[in-house]
N, C-alpha and C. Protein backbone atom coordinates (compact mmCIF):
# COMPACT_ATOMS: atom_id res chain seq x y z
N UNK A 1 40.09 -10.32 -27.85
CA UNK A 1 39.76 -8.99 -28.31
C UNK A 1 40.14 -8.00 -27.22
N UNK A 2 40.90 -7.21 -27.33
CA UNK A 2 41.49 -6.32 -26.93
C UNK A 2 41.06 -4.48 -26.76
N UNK A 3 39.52 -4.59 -26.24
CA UNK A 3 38.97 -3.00 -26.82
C UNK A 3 38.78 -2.90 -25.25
N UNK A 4 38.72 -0.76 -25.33
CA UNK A 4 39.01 -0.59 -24.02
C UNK A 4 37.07 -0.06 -24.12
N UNK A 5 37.07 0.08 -22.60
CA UNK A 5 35.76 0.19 -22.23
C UNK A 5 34.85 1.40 -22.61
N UNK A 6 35.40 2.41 -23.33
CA UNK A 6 35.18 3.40 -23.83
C UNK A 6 34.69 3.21 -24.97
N UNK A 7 35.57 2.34 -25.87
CA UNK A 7 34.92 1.66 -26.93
C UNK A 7 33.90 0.54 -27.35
N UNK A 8 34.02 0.02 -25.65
CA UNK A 8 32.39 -1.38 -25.85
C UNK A 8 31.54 -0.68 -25.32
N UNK A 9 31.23 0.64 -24.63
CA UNK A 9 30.75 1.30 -24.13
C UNK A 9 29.97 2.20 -25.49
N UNK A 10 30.50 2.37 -26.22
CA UNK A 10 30.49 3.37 -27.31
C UNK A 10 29.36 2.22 -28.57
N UNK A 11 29.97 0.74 -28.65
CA UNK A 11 29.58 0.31 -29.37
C UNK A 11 28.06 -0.52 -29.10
N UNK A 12 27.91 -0.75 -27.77
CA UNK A 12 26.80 -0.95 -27.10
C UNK A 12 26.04 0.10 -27.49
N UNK A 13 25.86 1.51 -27.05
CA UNK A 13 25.03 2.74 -27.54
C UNK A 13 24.57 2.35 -28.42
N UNK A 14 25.19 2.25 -29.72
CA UNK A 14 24.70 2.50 -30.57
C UNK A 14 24.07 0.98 -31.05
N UNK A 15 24.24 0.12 -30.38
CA UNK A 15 23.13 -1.02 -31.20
C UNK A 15 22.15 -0.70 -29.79
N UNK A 16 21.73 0.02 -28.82
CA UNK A 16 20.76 0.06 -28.36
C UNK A 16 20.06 1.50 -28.69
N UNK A 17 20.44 1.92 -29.83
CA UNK A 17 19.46 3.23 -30.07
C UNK A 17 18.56 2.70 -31.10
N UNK A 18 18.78 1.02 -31.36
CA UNK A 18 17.22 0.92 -31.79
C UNK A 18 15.78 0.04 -31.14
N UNK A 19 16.44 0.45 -29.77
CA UNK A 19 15.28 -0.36 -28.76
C UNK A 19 14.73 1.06 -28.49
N UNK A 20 14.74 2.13 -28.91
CA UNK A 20 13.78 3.21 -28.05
C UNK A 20 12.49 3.42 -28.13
N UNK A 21 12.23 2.52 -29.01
CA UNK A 21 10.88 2.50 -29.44
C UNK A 21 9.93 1.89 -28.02
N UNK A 22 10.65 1.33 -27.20
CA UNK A 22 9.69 0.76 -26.39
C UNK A 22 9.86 1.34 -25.35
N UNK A 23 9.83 2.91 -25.09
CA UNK A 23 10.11 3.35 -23.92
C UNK A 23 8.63 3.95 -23.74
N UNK A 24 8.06 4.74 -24.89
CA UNK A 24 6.77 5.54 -25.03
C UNK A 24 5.57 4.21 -24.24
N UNK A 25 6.03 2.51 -24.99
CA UNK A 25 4.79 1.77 -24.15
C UNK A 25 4.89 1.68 -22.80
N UNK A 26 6.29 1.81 -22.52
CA UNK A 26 6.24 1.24 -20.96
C UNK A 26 5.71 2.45 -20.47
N UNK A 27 6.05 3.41 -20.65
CA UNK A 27 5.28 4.96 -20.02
C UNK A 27 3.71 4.82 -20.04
N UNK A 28 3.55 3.96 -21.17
CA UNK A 28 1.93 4.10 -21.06
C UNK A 28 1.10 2.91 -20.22
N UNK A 29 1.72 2.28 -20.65
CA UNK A 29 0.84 0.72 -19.32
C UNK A 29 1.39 1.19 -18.14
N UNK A 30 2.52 2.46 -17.83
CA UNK A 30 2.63 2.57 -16.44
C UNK A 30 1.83 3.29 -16.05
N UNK A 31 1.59 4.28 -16.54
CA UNK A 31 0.58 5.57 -16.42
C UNK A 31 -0.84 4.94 -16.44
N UNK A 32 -1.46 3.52 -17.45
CA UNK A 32 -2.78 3.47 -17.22
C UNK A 32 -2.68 2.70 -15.94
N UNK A 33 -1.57 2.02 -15.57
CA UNK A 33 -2.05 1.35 -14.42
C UNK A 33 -2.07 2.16 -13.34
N UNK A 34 -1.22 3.05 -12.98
CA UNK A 34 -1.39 3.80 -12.16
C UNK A 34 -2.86 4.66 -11.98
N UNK A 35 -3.14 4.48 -13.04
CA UNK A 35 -4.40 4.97 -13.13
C UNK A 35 -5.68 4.86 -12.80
N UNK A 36 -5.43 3.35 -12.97
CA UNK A 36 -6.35 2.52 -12.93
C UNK A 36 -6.29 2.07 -10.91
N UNK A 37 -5.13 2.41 -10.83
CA UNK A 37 -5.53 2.30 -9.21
C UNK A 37 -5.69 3.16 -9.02
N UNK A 38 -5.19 4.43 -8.93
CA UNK A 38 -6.49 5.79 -8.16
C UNK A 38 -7.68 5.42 -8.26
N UNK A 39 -8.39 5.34 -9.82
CA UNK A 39 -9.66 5.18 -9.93
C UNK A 39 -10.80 4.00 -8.98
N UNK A 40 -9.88 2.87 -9.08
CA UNK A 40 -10.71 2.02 -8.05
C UNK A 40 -10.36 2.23 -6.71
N UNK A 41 -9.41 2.68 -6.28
CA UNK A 41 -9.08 2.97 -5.26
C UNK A 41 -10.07 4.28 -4.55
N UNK A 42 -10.24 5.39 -5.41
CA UNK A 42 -11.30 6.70 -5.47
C UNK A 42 -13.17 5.27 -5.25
N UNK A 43 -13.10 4.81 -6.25
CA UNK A 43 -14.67 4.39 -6.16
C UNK A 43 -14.70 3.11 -4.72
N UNK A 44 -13.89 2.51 -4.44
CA UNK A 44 -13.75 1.50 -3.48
C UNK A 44 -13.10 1.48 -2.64
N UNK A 45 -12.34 2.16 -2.03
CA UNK A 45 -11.23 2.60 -0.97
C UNK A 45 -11.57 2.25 0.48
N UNK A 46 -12.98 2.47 0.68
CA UNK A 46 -12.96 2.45 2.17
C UNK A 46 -13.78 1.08 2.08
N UNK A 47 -14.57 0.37 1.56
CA UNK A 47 -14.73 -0.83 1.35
C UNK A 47 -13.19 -1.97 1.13
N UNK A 48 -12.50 -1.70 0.27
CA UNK A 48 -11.49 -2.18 0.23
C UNK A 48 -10.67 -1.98 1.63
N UNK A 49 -10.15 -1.03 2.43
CA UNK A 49 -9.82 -0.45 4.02
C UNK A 49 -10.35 -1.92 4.55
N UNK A 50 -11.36 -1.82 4.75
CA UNK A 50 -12.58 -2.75 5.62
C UNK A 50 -11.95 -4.02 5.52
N UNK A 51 -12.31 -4.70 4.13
CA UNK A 51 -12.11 -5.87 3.74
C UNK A 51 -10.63 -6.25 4.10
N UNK A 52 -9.44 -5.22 4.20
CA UNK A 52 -8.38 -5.61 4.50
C UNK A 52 -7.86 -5.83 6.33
N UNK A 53 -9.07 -4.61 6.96
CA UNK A 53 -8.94 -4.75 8.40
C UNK A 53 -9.69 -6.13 8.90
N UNK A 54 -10.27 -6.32 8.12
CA UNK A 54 -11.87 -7.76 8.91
C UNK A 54 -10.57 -8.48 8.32
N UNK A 55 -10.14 -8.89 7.48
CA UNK A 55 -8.40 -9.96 7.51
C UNK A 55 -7.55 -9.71 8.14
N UNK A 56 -7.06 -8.72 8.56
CA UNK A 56 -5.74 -8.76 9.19
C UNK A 56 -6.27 -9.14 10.71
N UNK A 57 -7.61 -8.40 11.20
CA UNK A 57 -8.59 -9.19 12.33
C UNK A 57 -8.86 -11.02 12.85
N UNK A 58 -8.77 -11.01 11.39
CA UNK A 58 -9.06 -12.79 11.80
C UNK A 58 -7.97 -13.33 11.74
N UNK A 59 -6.63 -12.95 10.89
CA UNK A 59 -5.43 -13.86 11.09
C UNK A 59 -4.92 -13.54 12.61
N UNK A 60 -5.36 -11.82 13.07
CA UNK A 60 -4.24 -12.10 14.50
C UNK A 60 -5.61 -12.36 15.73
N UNK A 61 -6.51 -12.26 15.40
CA UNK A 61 -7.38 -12.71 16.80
C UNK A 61 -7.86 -14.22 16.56
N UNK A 62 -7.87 -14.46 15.39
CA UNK A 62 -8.12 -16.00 14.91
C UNK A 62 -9.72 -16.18 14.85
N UNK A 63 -10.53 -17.16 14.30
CA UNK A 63 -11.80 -17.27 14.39
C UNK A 63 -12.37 -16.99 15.46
C-alpha cells in the first residue's frame, strides 16, 4: 500500500474522533486525585513531614 503520510495521517484522525469521549474522565480522576492530595496533605502534612523524617533518620543513622 502505497499512501503518503498526509493521508494515514488524515485517516488515523478520523477513526480517533471516536475515542473523545474519554478525555472528560481522565480530567476528572485527575482533578479528584489531585484533590484528594491537597486535602490529606492540608489535614496531615506535618504528621506525615515527621513520619517521613523519623525514616529517612533510621535508614541513614541506622537503629
Amino acid at each position: 500500500m502505497n499512501t503518503t503520510p498526509v493521508r494515514w495521517a488524515a485517516a488515523r484522525l478520523q477513526t480517533m474522533r471516536g475515542d473523545r469521549g474519554d478525555v472528560p474522565g481522565w480530567v476528572l480522576v485527575t482533578l479528584m486525585t489531585a484533590g484528594l492530595v491537597i486535602a490529606l496533605w492540608a489535614v496531615a502534612g506535618d504528621r506525615l513531614t515527621q513520619i517521613f523524617t523519623d525514616s529517612m533518620d533510621s535508614v541513614v543513622d541506622g537503629p
